[in-house]
C-alpha atoms as a PDB file:
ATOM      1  CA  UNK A   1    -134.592 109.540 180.862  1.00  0.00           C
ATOM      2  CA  UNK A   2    -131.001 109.676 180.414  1.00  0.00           C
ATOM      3  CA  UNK A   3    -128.851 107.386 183.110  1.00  0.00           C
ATOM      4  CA  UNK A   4    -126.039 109.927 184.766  1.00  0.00           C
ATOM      5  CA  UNK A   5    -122.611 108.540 183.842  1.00  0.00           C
ATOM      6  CA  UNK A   6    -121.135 107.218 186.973  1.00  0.00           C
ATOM      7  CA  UNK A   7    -119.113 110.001 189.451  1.00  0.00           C
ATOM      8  CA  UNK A   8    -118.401 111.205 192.988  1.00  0.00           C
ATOM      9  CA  UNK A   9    -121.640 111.140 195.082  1.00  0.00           C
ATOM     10  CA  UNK A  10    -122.801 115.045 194.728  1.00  0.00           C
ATOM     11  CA  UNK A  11    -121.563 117.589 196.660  1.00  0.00           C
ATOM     12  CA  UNK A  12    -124.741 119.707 196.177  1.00  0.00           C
ATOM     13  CA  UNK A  13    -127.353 120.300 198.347  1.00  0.00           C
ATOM     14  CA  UNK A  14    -130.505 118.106 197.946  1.00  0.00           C
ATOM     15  CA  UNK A  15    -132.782 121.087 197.093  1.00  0.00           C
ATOM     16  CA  UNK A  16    -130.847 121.404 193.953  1.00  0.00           C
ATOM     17  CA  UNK A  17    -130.384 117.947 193.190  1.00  0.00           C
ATOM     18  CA  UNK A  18    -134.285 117.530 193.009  1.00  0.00           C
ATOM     19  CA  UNK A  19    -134.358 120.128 191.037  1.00  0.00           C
ATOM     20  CA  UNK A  20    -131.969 119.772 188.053  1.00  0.00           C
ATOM     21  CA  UNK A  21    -132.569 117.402 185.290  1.00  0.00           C
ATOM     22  CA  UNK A  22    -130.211 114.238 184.098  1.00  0.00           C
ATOM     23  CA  UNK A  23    -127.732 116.217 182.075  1.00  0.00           C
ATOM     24  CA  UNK A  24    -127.163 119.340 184.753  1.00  0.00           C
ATOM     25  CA  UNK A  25    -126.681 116.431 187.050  1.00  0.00           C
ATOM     26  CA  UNK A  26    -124.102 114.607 185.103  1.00  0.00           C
ATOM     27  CA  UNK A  27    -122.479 118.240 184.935  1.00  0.00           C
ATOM     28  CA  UNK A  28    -122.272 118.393 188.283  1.00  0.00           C
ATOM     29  CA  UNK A  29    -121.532 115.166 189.158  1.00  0.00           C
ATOM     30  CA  UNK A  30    -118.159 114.806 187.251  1.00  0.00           C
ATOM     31  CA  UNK A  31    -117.015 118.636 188.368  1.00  0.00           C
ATOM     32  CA  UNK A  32    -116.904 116.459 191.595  1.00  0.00           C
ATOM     33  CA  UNK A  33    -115.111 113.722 190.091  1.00  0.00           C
ATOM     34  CA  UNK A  34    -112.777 116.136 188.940  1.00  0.00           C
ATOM     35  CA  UNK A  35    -111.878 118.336 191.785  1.00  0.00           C
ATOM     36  CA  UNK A  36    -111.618 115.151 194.161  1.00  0.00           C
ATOM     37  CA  UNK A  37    -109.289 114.012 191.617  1.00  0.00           C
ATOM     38  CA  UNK A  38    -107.226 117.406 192.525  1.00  0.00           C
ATOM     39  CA  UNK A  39    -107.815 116.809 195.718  1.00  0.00           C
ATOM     40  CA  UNK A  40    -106.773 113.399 195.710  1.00  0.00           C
ATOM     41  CA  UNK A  41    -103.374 113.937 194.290  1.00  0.00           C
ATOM     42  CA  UNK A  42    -101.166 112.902 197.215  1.00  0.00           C
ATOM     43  CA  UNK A  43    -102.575 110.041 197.061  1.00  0.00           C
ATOM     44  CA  UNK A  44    -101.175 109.341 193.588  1.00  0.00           C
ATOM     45  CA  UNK A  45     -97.785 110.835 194.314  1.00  0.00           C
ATOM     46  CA  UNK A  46     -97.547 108.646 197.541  1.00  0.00           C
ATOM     47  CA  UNK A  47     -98.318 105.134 195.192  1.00  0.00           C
ATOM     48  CA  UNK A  48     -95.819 106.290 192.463  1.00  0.00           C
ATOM     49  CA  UNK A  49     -93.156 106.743 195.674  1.00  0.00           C
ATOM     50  CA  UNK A  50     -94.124 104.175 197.895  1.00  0.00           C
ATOM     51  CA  UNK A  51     -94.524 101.398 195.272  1.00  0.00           C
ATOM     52  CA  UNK A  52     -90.703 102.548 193.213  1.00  0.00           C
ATOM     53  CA  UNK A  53     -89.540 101.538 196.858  1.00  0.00           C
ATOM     54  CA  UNK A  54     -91.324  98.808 197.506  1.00  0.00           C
ATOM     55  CA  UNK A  55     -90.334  96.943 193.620  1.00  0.00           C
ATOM     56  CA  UNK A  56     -88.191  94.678 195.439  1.00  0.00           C
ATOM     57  CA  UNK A  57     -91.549  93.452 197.348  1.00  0.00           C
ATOM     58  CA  UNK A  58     -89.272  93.424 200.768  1.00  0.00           C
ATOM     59  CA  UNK A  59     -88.754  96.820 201.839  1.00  0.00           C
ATOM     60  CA  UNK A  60     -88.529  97.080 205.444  1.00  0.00           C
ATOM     61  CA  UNK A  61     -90.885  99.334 207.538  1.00  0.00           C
ATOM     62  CA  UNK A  62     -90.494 101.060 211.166  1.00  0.00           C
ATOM     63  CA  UNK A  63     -91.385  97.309 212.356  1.00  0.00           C
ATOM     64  CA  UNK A  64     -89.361  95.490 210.533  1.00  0.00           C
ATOM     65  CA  UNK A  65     -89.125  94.286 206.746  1.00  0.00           C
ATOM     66  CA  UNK A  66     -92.415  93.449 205.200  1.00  0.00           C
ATOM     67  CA  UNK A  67     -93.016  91.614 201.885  1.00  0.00           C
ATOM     68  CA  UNK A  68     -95.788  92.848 198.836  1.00  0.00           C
ATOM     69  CA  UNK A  69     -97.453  90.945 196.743  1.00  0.00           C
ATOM     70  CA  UNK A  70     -98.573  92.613 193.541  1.00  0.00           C
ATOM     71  CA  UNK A  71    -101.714  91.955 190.830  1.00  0.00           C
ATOM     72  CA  UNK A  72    -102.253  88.643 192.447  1.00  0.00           C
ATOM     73  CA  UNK A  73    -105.120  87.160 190.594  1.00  0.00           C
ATOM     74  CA  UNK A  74    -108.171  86.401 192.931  1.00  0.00           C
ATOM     75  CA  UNK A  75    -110.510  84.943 190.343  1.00  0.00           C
ATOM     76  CA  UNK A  76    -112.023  85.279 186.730  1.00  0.00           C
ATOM     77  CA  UNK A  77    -115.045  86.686 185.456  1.00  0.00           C
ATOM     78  CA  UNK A  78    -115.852  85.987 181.829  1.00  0.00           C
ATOM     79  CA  UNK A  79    -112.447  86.089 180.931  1.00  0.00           C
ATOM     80  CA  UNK A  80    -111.122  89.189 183.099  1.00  0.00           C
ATOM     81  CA  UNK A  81    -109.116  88.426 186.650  1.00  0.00           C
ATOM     82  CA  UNK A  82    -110.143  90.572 189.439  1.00  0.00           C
ATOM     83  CA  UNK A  83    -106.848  91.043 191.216  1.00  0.00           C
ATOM     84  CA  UNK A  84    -105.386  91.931 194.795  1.00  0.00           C
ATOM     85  CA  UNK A  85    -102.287  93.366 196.376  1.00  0.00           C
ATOM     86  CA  UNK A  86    -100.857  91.629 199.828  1.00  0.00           C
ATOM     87  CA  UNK A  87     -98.726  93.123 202.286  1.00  0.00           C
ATOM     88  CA  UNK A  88     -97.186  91.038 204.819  1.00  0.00           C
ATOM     89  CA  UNK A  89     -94.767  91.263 207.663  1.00  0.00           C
ATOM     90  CA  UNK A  90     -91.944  88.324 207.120  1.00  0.00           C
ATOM     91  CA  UNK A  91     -92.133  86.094 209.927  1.00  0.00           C
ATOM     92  CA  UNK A  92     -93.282  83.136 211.015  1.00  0.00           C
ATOM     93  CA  UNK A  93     -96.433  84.231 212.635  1.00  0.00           C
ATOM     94  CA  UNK A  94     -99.284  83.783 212.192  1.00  0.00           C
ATOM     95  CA  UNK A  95    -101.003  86.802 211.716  1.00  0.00           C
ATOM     96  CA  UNK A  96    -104.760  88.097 211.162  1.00  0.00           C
ATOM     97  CA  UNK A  97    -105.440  88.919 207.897  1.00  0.00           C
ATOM     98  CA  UNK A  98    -107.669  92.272 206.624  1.00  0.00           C
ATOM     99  CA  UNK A  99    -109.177  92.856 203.637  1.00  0.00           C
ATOM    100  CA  UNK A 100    -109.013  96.073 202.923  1.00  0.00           C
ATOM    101  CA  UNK A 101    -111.732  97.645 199.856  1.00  0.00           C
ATOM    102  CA  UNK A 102    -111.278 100.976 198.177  1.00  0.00           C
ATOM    103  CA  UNK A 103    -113.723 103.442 197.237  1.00  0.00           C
ATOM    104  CA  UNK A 104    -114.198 105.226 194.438  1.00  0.00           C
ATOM    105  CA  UNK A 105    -118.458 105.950 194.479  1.00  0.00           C
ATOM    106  CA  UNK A 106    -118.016 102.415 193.255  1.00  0.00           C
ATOM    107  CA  UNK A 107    -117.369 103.240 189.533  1.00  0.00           C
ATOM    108  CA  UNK A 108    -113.547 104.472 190.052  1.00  0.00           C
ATOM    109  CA  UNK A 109    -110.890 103.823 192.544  1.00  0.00           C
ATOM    110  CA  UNK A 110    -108.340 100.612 192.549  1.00  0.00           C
ATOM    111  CA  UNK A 111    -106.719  98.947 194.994  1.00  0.00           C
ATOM    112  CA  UNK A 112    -103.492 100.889 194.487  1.00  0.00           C
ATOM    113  CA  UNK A 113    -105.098 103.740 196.498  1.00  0.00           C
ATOM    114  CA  UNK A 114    -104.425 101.585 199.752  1.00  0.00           C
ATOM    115  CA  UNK A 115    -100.951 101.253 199.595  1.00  0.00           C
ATOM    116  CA  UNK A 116    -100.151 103.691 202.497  1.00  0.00           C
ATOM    117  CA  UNK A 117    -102.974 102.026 204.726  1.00  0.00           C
ATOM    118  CA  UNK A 118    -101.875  98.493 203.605  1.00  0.00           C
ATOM    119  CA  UNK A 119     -98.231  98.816 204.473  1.00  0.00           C
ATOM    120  CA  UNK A 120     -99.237 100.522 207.940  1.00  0.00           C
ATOM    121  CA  UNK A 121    -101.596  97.364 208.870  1.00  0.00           C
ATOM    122  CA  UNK A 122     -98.256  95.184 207.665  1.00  0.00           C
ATOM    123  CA  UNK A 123     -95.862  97.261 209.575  1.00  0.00           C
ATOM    124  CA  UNK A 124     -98.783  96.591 212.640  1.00  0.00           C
ATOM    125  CA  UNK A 125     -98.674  92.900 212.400  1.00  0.00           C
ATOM    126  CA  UNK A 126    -101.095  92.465 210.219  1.00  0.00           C
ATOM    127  CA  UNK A 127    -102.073  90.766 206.386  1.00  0.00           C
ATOM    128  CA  UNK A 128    -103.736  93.398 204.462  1.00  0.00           C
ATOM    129  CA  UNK A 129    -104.916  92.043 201.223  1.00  0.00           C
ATOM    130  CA  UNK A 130    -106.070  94.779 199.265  1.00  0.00           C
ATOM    131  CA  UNK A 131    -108.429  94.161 197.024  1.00  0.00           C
ATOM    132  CA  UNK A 132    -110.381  95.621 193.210  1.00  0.00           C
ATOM    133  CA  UNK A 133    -113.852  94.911 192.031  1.00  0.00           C
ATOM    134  CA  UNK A 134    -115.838  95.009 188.857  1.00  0.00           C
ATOM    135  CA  UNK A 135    -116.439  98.921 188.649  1.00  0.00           C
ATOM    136  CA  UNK A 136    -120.207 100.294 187.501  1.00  0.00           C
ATOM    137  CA  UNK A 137    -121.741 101.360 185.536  1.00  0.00           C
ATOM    138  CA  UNK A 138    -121.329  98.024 183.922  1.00  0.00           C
ATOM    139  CA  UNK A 139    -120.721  95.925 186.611  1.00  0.00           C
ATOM    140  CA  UNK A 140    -124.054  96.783 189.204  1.00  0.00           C
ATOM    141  CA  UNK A 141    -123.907  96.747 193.241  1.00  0.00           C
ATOM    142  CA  UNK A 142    -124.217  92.724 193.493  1.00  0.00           C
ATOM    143  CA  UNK A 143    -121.477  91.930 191.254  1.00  0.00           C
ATOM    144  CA  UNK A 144    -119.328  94.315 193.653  1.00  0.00           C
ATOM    145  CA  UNK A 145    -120.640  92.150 196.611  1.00  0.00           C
ATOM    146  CA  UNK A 146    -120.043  89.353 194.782  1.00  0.00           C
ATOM    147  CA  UNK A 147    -115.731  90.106 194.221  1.00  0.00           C
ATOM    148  CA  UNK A 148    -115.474  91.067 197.444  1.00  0.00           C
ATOM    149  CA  UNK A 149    -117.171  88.019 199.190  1.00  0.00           C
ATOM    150  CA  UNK A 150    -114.798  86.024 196.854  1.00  0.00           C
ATOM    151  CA  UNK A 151    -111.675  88.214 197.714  1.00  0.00           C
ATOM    152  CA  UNK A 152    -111.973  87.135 201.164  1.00  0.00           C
ATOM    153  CA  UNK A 153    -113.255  83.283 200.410  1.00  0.00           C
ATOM    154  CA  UNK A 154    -109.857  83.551 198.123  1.00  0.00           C
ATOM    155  CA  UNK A 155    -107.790  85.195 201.045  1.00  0.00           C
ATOM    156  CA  UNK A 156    -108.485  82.535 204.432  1.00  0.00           C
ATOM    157  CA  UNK A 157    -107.852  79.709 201.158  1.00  0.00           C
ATOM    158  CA  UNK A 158    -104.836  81.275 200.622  1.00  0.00           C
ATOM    159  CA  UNK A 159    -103.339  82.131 204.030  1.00  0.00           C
ATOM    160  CA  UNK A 160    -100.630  79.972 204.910  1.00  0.00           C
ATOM    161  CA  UNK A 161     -98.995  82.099 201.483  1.00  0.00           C
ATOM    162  CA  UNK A 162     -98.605  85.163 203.770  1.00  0.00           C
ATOM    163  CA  UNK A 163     -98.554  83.265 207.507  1.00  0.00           C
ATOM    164  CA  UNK A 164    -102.113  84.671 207.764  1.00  0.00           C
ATOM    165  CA  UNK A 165    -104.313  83.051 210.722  1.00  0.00           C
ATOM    166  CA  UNK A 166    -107.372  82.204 208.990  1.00  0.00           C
ATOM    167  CA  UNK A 167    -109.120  81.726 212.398  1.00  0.00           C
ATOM    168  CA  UNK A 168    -108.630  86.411 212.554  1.00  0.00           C
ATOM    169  CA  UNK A 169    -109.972  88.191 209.908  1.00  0.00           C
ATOM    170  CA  UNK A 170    -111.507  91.732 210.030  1.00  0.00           C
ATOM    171  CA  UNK A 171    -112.326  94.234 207.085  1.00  0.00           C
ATOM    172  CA  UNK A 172    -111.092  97.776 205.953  1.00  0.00           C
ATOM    173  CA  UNK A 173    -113.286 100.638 203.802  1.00  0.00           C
ATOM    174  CA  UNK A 174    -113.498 103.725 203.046  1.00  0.00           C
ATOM    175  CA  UNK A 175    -116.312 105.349 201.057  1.00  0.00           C
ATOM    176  CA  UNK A 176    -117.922 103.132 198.818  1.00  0.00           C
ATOM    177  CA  UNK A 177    -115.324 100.868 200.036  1.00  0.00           C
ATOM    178  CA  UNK A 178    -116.634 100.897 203.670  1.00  0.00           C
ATOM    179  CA  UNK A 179    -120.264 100.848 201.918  1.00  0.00           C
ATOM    180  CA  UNK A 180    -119.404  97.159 200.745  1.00  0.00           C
ATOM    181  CA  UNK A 181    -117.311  95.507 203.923  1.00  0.00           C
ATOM    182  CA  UNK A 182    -120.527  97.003 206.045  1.00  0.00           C
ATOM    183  CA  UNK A 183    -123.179  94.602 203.926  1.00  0.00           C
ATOM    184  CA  UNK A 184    -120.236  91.864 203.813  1.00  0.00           C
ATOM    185  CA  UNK A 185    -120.137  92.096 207.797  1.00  0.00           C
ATOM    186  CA  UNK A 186    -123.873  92.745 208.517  1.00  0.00           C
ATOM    187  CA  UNK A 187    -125.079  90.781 205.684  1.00  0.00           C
ATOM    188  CA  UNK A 188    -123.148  87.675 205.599  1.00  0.00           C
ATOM    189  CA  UNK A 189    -124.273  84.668 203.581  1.00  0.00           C
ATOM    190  CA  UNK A 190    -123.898  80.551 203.697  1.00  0.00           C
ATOM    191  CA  UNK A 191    -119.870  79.918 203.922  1.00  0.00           C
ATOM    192  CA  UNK A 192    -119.043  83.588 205.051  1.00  0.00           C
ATOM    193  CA  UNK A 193    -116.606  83.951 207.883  1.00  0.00           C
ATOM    194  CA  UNK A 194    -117.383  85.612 211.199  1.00  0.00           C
ATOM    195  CA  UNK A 195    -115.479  88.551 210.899  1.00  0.00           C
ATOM    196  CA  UNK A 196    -113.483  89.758 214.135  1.00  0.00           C
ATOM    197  CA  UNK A 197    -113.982  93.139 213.674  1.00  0.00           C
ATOM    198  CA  UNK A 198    -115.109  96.306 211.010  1.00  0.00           C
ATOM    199  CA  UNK A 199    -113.519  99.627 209.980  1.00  0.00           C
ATOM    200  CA  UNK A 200    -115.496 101.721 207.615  1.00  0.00           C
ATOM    201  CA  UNK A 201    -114.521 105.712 206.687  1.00  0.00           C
ATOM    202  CA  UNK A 202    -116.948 108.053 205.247  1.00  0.00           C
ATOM    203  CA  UNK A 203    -119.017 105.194 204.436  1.00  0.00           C
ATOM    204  CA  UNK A 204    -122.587 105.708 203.648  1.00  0.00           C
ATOM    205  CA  UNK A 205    -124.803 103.207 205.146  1.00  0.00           C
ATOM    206  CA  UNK A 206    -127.953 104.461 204.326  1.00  0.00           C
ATOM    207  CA  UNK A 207    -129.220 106.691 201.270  1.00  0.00           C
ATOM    208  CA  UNK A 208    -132.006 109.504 202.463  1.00  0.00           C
ATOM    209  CA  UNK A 209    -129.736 111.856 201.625  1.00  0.00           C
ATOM    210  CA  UNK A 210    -130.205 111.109 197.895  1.00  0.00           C
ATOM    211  CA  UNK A 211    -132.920 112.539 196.950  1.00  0.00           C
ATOM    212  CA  UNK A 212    -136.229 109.940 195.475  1.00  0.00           C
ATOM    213  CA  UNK A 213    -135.693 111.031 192.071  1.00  0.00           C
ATOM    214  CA  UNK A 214    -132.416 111.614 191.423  1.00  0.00           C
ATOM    215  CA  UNK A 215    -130.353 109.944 188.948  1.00  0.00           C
ATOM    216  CA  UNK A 216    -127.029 110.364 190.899  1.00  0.00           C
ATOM    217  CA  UNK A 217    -126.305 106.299 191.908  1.00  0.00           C
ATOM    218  CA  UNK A 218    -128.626 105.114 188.811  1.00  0.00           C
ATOM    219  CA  UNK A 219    -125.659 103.997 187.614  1.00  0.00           C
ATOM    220  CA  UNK A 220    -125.088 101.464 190.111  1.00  0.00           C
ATOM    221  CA  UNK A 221    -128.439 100.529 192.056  1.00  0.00           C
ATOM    222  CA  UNK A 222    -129.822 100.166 188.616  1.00  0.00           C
ATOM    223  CA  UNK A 223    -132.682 103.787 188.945  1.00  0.00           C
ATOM    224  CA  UNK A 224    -133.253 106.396 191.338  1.00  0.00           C
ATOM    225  CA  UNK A 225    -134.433 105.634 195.128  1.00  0.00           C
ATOM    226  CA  UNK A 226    -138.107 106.357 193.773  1.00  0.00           C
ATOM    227  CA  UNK A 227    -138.167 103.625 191.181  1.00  0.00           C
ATOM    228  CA  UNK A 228    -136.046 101.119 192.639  1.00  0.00           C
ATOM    229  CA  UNK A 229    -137.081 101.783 196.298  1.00  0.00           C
ATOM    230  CA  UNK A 230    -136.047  97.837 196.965  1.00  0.00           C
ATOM    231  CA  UNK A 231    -132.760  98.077 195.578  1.00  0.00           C
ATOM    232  CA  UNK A 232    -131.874 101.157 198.318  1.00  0.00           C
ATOM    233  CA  UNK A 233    -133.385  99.191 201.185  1.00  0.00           C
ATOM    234  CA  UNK A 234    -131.605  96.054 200.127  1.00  0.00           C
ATOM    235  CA  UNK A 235    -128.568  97.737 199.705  1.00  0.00           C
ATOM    236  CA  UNK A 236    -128.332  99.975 203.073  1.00  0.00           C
ATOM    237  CA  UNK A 237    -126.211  98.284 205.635  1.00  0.00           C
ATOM    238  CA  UNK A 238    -128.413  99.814 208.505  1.00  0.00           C
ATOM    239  CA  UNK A 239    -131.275  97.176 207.665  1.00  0.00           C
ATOM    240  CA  UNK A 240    -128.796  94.349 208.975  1.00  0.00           C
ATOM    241  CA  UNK A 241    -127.807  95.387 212.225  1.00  0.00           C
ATOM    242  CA  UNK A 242    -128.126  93.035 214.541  1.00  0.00           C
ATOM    243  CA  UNK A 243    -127.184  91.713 217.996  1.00  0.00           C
ATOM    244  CA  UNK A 244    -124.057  89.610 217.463  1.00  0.00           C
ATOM    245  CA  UNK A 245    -122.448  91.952 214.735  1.00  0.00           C
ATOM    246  CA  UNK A 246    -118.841  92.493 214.645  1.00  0.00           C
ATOM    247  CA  UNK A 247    -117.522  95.425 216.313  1.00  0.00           C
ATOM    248  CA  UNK A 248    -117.338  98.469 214.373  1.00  0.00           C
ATOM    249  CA  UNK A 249    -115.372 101.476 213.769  1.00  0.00           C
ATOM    250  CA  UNK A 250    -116.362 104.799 211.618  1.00  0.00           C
ATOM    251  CA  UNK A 251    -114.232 107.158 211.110  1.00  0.00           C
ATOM    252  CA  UNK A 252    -115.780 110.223 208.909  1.00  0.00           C
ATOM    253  CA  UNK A 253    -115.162 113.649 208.595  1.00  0.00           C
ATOM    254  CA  UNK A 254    -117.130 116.483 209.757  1.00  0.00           C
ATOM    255  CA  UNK A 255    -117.027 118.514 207.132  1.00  0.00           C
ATOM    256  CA  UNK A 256    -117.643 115.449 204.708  1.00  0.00           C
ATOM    257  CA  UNK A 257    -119.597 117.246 201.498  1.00  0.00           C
ATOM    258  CA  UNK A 258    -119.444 113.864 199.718  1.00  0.00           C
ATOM    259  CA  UNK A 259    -121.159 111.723 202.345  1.00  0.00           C
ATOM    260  CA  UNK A 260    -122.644 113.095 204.497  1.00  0.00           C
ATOM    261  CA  UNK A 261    -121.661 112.021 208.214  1.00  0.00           C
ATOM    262  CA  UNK A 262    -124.997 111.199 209.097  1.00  0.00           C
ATOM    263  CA  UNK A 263    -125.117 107.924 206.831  1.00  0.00           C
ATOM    264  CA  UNK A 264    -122.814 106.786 209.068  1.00  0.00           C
ATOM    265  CA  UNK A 265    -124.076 107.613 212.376  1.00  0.00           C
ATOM    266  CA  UNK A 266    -127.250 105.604 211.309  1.00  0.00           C
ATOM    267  CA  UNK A 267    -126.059 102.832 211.252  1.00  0.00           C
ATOM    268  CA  UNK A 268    -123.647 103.555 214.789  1.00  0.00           C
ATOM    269  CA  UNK A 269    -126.730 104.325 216.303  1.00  0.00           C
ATOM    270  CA  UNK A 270    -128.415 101.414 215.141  1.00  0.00           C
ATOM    271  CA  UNK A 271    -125.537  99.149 216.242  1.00  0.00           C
ATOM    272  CA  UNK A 272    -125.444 100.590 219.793  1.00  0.00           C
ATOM    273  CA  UNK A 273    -129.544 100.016 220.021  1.00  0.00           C
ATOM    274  CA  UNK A 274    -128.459  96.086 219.632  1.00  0.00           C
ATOM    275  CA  UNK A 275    -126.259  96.351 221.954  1.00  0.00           C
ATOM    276  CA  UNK A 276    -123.015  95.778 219.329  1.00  0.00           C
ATOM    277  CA  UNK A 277    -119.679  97.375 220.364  1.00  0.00           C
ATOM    278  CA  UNK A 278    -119.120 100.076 217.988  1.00  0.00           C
ATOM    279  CA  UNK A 279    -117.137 103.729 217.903  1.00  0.00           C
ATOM    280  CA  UNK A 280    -117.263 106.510 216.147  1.00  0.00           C
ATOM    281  CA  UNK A 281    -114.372 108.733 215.444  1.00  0.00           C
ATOM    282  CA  UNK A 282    -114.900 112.049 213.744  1.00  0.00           C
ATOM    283  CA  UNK A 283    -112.087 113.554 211.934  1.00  0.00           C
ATOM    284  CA  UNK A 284    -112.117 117.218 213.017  1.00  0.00           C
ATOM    285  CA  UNK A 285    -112.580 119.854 210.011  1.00  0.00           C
ATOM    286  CA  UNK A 286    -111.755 117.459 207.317  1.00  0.00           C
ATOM    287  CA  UNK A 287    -113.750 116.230 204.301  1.00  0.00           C
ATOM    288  CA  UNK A 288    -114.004 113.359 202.471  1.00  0.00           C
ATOM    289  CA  UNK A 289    -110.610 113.262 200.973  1.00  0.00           C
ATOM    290  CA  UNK A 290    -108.676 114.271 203.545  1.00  0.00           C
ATOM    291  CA  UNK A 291    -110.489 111.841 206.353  1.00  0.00           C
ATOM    292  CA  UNK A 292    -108.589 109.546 203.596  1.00  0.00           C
ATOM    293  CA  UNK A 293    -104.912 110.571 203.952  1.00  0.00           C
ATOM    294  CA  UNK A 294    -105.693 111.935 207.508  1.00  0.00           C
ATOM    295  CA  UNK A 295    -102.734 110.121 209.770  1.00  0.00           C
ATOM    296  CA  UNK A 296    -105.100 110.680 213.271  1.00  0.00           C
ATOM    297  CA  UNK A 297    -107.434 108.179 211.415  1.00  0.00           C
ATOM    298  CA  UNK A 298    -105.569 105.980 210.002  1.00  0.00           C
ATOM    299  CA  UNK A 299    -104.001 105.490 213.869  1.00  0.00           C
ATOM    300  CA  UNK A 300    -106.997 105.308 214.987  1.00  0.00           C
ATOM    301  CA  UNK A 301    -107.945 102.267 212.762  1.00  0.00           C
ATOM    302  CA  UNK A 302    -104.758 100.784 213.562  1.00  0.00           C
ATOM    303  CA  UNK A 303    -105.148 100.438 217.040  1.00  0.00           C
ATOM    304  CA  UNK A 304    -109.137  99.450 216.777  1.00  0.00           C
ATOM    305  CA  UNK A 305    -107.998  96.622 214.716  1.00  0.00           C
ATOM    306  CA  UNK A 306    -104.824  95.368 216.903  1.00  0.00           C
ATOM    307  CA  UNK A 307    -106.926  95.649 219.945  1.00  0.00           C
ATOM    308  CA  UNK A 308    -109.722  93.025 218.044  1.00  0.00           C
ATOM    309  CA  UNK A 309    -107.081  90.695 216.383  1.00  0.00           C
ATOM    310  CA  UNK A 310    -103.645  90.973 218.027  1.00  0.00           C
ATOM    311  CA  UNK A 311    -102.588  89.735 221.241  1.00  0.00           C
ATOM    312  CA  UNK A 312     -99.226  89.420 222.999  1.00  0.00           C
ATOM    313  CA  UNK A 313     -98.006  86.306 221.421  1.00  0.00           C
ATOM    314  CA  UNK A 314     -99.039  87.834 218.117  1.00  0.00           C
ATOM    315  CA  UNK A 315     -97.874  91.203 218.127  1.00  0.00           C
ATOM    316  CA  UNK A 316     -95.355  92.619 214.921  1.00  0.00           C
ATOM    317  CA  UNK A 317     -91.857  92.829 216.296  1.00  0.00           C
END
C-alpha cells in the first residue's frame, strides 16, 4: 500500500478515515496542511516582524532588554547541524532555562514558530532555547526523541552562555511539539535531567483516535496502529505516567479538530491517578491553531512555569 506523504493530523471524522483508501487520505490530509497554513499566517507575519526587530539580538522587552541567539548549532547528524534559537534576559542571574519544541505533526514546523512564546518566557525571567529536529518522513519518531534529548543535554552544557541555572530546567510544546517533551519528561533515560516542570498544548498523548488501519502517521511511526501496534504503545506518553513525574500543564482547545482534546486529558487523568500535580487549561472555543497564538494561554503557561522555577531572588526585573 502506498505510505501517505506526511501532513496535519486529519481533521475528519474516524468513520471516514477507516473508510477511504491511501490516496483519498493523502488528499485529505494535505487540504489540512494547507488551510492550517492559512490559518497559521499570523504566525508568519509575527516572525518576519518580531525577528526585523530583534536583528540587533538586544531588543528590549516590557521587562527589560533581552538578548537572541540565532541558528546556534546544537549538534551534527551525518553532516547536517540541527540548530536552536536562545532568548535570554541580560543579567547576571541565573536563570532556569526551557526548552521549548515546535510542532508541526512532526514532518513541518521550525523553531522560528516560537519566537513570540520564546521572547515572552525571556521577558519572564526565563532561558528559552528553542529548538528544530530531524522532520519525517525521513527522519522517524526516535530520531525526533533523539535531537531533542540532545538539545537539552547541549543546553544545561551550555548554560553559563546565557546565565542559565542548570540546576532549573522545565520543557515547552505544543502539538507534536508537546507530543515529544511529554515522552522526554515521562520517559527519561540514563543521563536525563529531572525536569522541574512540563507544558504541553494540544498535545496528543495517546493515539485511539487514529483509527487501526489508517495510514495518516505511517509516515512517522513507521505503519498504521494495526501493523505497528508496538510502535503506538511505545510512543504514547500515557504509558509512562508515574508517581514522581514532573508537574504538568495542558493547555488545548475545545474545539481542537486536529487533536482531539481527549489525547490530552488521558494522560491528565492518568497523572492525577498517581497522584502527580498536573492542570488542565482549556482554551474556550478555539482550535488547534488558535490555542497557538491564543494570549490567555500563553499567560497561562507563563505563570505555571514561574511558579515551578522562579522564586524571589530570581525573578526578571
Amino acid at each position: 500500500m502506498e505510505l501517505v506523504q506526511p501532513g496535519l493530523l486529519a481533521t475528519t471524522p474516524k468513520c471516514l478515515l477507516a473508510r477511504v483508501n491511501a490516496k483519498t487520505l493523502r488528499v485529505l490530509i494535505i487540504s489540512s496542511a494547507f488551510i492550517a497554513s492559512l490559518a497559521g499566517s499570523p504566525i508568519a507575519k509575527a516572525q518576519d516582524s518580531i525577528k526585523a526587530e530583534a536583528k540587533a539580538a538586544n531588543r528590549r522587552g516590557p521587562k527589560g532588554p533581552i538578548t537572541t541567539k540565532w541558528n546556534v548549532a546544537y549538534r551534527e547528524v551525518d553532516g547536517k547541524k540541527v540548530k536552536a534559537d536562545v532568548y535570554y534576559p541580560k543579567g547576571e542571574g541565573p536563570y532556569p532555562i526551557v526548552v521549548m519544541v515546535h510542532g508541526g505533526a512532526w514532518a513541518l514546523g521550525d523553531k522560528l514558530d516560537l519566537i513570540m512564546h520564546g521572547r515572552e518566557l525571556a521577558n519572564a525571567g526565563f532561558v528559552a532555547v528553542s529548538v528544530n529536529y530531524r522532520l519525517a518522513p525521513k527522519h522517524k519518531i526516535q530520531d525526533q526523541l533523539e535531537d531533542c534529548r540532545a538539545a537539552v543535554k547541549w543546553a544545561l552544557t551550555n548554560a553559563g552562555d546565557w546565565n542559565g541555572d542548570k540546576s532549573r530546567i522545565a520543557l515547552w510544546g505544543y502539538s507534536a511539539g508537546g507530543h515529544l517533551v511529554s515522552l522526554l519528561a515521562l520517559d527519561r533515560q540514563k543521563g536525563d535531567p529531572v525536569y522541574k516542570a512540563v507544558a504541553a498544548g494540544g498535545a496528543p498523548c495517546e493515539f485511539s483516535f487514529i483509527p487501526s488501519n489508517a495510514r495518516t502517521l505511517a509516515y512517522v511511526f513507521g505503519g498504521t496502529r494495526e501493523e505497528v501496534p508496538e510502535q503506538y504503545k511505545k510512543y504514547s506518553p500515557v504509558e509512562y505516567a508515574k508517581a514522581g513525574s514532573p508537574p504538568f500543564l495542558f493547555f488545548h482547545g475545545d474545539k481542537d479538530l486536529i487533536v482531539p482534546h481527549a489525547s490530552s486529558k488521558a494522560l491528565h487523568e492518568k497523572l492525577l491517578s498517581v497522584k502527580v500535580e498536573t492542570t488542565y487549561y482549556t482554551a474556550q472555543n478555539k482550535g488547534h491553531i488558535m490555542t497557538f497564538l491564543d494570549e490567555n494561554s500563553r499567560k497561562e503557561v507563563v505563570e505555571f512555569l514561574s511558579a515551578k522555577l522562579l522564586d524571589p531572588d530570581h525573578a526578571a526585573p
